[in-house]
PDB file of N, CA and C in Angstrom:
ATOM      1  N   UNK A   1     -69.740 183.430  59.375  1.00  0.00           N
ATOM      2  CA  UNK A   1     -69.602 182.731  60.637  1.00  0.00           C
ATOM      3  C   UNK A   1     -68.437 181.751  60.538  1.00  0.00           C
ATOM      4  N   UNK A   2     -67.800 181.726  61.311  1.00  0.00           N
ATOM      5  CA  UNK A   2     -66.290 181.135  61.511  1.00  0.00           C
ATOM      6  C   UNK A   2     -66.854 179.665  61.631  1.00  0.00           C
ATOM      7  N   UNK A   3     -66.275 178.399  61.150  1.00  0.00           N
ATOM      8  CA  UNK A   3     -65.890 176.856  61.411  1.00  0.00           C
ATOM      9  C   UNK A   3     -65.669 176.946  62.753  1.00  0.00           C
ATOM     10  N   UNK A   4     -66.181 176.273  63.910  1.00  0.00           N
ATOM     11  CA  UNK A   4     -65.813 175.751  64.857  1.00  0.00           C
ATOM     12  C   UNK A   4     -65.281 174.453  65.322  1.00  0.00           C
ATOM     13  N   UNK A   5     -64.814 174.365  65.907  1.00  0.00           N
ATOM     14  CA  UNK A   5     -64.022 173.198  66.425  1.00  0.00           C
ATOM     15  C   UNK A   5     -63.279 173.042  67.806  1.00  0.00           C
ATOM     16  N   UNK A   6     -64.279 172.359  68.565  1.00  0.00           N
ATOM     17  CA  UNK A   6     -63.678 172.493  69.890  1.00  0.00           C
ATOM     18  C   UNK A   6     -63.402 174.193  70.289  1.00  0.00           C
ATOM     19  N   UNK A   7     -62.523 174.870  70.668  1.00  0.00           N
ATOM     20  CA  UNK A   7     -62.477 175.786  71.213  1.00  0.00           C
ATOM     21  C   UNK A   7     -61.328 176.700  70.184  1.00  0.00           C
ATOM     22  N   UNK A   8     -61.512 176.012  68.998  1.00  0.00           N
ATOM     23  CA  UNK A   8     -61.185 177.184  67.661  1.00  0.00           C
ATOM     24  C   UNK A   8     -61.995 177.421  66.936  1.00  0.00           C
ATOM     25  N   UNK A   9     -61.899 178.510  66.726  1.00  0.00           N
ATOM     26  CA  UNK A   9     -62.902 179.071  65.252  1.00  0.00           C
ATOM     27  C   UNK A   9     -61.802 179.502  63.939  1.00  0.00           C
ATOM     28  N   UNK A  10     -62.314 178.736  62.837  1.00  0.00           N
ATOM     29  CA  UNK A  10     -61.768 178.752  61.545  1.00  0.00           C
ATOM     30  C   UNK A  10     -61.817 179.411  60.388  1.00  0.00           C
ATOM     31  N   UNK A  11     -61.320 181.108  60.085  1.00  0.00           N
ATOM     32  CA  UNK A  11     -62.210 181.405  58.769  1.00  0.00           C
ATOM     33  C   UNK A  11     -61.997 181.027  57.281  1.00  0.00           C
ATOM     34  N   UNK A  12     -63.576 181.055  56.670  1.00  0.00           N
ATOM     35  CA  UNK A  12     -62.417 180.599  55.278  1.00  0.00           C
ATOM     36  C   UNK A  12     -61.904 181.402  54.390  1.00  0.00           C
ATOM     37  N   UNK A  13     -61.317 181.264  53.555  1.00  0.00           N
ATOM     38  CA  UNK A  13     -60.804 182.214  52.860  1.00  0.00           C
ATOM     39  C   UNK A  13     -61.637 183.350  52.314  1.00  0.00           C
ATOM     40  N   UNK A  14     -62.741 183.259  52.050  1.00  0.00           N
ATOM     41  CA  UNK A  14     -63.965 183.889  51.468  1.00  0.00           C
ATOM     42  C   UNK A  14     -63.892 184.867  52.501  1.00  0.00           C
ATOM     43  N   UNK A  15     -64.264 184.364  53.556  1.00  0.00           N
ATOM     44  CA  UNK A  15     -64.608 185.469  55.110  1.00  0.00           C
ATOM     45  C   UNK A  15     -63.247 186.319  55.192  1.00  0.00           C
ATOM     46  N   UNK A  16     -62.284 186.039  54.969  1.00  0.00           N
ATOM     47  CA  UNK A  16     -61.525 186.664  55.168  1.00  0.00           C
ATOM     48  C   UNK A  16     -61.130 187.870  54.229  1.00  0.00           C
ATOM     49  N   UNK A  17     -60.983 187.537  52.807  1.00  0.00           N
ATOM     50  CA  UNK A  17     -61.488 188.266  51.987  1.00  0.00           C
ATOM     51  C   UNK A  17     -62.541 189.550  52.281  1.00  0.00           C
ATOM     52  N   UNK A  18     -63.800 188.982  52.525  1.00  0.00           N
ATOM     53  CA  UNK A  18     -64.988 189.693  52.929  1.00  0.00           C
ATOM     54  C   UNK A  18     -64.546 190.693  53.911  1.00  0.00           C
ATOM     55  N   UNK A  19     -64.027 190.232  55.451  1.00  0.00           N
ATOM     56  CA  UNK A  19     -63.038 191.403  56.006  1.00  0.00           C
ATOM     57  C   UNK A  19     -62.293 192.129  55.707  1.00  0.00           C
ATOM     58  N   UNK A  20     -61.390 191.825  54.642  1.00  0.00           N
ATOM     59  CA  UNK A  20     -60.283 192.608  54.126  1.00  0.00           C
ATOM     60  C   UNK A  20     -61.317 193.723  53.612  1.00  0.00           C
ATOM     61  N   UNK A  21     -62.232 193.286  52.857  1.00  0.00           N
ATOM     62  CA  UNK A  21     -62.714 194.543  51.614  1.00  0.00           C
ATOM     63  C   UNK A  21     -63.633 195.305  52.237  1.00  0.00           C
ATOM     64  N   UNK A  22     -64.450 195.044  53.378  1.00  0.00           N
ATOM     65  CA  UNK A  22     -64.670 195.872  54.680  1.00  0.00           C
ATOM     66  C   UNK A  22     -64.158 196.979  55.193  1.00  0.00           C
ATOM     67  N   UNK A  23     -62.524 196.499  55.669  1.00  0.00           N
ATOM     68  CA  UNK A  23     -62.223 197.211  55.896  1.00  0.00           C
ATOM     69  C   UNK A  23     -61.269 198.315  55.060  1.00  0.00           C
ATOM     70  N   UNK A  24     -60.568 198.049  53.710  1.00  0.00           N
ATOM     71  CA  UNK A  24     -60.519 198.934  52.801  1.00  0.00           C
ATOM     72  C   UNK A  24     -61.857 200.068  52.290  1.00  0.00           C
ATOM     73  N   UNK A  25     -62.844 199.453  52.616  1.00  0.00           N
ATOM     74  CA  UNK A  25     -64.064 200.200  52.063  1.00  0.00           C
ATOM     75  C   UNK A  25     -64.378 201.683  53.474  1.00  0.00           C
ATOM     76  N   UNK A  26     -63.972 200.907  54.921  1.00  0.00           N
ATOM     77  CA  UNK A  26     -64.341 201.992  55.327  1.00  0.00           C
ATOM     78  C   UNK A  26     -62.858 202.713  55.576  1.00  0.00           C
ATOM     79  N   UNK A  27     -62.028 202.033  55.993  1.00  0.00           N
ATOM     80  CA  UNK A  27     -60.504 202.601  55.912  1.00  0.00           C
ATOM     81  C   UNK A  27     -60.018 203.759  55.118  1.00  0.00           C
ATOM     82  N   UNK A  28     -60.110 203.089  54.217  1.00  0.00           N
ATOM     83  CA  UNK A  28     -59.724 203.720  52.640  1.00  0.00           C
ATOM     84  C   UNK A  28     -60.505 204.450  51.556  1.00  0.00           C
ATOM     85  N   UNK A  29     -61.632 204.108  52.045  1.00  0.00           N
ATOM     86  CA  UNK A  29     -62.756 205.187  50.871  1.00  0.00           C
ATOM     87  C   UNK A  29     -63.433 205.590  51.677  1.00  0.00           C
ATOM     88  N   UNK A  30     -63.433 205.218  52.703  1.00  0.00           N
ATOM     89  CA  UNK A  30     -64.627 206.264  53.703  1.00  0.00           C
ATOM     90  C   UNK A  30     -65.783 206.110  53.665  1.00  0.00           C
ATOM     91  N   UNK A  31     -66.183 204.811  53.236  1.00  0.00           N
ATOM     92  CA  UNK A  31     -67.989 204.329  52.972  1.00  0.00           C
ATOM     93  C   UNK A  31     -68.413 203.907  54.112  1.00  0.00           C
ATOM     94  N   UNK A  32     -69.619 204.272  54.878  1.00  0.00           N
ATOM     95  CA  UNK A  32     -70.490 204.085  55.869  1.00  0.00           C
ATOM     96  C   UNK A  32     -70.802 202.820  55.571  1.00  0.00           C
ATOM     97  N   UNK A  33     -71.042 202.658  57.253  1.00  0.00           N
ATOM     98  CA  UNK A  33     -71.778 201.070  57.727  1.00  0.00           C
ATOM     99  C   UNK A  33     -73.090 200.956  56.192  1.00  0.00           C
ATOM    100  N   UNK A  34     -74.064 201.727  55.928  1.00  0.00           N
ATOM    101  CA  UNK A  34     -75.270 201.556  55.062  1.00  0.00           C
ATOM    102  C   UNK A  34     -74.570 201.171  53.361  1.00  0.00           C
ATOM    103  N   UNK A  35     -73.557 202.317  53.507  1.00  0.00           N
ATOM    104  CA  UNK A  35     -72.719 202.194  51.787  1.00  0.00           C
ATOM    105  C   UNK A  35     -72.366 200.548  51.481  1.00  0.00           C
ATOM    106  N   UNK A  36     -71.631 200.345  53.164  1.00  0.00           N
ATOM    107  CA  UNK A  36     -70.816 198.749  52.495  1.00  0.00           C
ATOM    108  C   UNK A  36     -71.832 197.634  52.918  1.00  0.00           C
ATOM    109  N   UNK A  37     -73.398 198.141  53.472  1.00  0.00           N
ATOM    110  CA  UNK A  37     -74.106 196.991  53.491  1.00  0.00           C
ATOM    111  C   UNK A  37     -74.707 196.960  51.653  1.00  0.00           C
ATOM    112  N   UNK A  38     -74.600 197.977  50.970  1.00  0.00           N
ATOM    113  CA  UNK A  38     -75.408 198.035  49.332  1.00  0.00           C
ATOM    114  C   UNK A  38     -74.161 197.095  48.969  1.00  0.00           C
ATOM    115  N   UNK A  39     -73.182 197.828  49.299  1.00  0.00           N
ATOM    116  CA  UNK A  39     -72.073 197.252  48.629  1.00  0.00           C
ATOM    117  C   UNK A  39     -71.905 195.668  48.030  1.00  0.00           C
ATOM    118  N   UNK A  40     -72.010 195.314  49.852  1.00  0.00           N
ATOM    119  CA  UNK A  40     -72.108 193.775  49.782  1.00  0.00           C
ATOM    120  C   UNK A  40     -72.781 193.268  49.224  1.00  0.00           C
ATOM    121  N   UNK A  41     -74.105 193.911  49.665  1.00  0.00           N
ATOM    122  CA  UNK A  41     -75.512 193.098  48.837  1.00  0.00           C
ATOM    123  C   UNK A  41     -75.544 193.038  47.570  1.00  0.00           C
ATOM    124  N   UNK A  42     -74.668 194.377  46.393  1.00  0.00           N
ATOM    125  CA  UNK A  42     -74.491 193.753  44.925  1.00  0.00           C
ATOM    126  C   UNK A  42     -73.913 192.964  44.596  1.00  0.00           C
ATOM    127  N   UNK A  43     -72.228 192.977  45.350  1.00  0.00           N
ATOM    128  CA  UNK A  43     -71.100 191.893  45.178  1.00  0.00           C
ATOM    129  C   UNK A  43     -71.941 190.788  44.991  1.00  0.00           C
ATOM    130  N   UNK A  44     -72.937 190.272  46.381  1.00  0.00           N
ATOM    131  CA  UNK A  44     -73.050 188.988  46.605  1.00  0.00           C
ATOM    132  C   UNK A  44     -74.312 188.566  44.945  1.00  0.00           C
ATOM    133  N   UNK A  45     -75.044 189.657  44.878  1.00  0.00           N
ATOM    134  CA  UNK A  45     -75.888 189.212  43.641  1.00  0.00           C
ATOM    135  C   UNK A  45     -75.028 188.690  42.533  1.00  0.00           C
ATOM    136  N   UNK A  46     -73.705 190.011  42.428  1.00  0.00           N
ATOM    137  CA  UNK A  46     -72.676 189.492  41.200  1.00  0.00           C
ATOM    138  C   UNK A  46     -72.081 188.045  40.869  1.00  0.00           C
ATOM    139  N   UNK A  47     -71.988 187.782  42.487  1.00  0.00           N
ATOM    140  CA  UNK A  47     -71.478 186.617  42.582  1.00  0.00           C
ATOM    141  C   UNK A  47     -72.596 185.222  42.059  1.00  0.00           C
ATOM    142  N   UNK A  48     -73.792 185.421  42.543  1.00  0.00           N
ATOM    143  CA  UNK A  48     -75.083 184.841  42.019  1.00  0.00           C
ATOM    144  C   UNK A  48     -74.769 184.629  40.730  1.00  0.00           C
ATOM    145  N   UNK A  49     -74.935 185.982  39.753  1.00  0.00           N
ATOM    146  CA  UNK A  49     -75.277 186.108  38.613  1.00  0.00           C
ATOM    147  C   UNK A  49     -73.989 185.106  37.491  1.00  0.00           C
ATOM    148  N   UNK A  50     -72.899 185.578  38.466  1.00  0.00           N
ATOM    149  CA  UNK A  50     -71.606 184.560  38.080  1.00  0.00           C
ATOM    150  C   UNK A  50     -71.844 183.104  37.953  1.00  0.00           C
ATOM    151  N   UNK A  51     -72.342 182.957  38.589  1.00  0.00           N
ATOM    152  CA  UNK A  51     -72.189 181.429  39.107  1.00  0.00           C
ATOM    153  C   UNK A  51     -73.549 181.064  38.117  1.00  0.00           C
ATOM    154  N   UNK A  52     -74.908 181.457  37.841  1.00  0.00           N
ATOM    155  CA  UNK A  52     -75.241 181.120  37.248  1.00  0.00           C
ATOM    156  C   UNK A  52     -75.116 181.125  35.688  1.00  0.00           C
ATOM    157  N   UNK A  53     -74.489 182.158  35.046  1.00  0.00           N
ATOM    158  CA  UNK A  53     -73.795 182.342  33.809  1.00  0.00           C
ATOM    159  C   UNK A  53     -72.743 181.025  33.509  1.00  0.00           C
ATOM    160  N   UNK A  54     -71.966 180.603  34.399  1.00  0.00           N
ATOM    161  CA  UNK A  54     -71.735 179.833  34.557  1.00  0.00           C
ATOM    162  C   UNK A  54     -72.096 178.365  34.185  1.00  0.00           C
ATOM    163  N   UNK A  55     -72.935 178.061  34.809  1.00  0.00           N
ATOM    164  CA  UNK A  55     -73.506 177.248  34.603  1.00  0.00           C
ATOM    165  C   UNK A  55     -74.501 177.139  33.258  1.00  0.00           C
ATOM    166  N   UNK A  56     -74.584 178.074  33.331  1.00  0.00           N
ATOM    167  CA  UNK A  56     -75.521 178.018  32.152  1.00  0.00           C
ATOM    168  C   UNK A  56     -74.672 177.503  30.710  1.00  0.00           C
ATOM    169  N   UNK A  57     -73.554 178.224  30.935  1.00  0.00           N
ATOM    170  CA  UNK A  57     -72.418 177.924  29.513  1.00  0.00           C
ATOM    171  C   UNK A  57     -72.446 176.115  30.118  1.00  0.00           C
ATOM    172  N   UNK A  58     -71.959 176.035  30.569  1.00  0.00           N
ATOM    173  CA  UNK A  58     -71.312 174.412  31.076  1.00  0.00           C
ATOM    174  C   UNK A  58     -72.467 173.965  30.465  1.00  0.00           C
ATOM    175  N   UNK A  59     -73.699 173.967  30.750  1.00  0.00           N
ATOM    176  CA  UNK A  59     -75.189 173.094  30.086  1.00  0.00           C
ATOM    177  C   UNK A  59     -75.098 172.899  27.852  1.00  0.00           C
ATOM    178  N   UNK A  60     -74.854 174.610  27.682  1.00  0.00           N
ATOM    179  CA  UNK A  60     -74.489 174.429  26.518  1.00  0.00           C
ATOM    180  C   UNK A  60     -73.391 173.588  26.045  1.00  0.00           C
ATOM    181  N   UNK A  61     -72.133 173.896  26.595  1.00  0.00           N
ATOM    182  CA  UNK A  61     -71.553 173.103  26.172  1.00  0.00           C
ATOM    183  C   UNK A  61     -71.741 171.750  26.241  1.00  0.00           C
ATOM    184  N   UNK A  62     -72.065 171.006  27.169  1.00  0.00           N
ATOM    185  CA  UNK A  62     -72.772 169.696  27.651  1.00  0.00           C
ATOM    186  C   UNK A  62     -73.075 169.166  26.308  1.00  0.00           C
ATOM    187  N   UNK A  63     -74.836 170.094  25.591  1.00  0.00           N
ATOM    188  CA  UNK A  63     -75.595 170.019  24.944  1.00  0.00           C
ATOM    189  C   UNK A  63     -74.812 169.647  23.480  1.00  0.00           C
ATOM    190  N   UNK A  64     -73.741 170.458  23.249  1.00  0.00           N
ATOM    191  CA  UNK A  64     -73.416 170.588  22.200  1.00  0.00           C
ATOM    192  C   UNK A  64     -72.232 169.376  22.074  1.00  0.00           C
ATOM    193  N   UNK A  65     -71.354 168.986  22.796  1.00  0.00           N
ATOM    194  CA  UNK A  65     -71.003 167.749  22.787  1.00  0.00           C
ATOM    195  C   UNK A  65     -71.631 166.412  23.091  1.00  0.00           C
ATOM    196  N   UNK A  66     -72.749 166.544  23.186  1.00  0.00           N
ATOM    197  CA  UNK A  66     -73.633 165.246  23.218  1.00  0.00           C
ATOM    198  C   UNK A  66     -73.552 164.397  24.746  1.00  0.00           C
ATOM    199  N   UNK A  67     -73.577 165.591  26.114  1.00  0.00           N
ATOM    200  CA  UNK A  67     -73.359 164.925  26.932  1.00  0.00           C
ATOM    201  C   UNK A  67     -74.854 165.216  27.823  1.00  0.00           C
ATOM    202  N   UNK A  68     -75.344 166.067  26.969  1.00  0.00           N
ATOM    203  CA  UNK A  68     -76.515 165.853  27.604  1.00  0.00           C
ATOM    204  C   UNK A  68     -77.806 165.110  27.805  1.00  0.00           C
ATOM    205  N   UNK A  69     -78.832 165.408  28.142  1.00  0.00           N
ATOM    206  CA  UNK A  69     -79.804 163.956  28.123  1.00  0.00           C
ATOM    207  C   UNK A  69     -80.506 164.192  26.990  1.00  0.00           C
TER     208      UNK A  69
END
């Protein structure tokens, strides 16, 4: 969903992204409306799984330099 503002709407870079690979997916590989809804739905887990891997290192490291509690 686009940022609004007064009588503009704003996307962010993410969304836009997200369109681009939309439309390469059905453009360009020929994947159905159902294909690029799986699609999305793993990306977005990947992205989950990222972000918590993530974090998880940052805690170790924390731990291991003595910045934790």
């Amino acid at each position: 969903m686009p940022l609004e503002s007064g009588s503009t709407r704003q996307f962010s870079d993410a969304d836009l992204a997200r369109a681009l690979l939309i439309h390469d997916l059905k453009v360009d590989l020929g994947v159905n409306d159902e294909g690029i809804a799986v699609i999305l739905h793993l990306l977005d887990q990947l992205h989950g799984l990222r972000c918590l891997v993530r974090d998880i290192h940052a805690m170790e490291v924390s731990d291991r330099t003595g910045g934790g509690t």
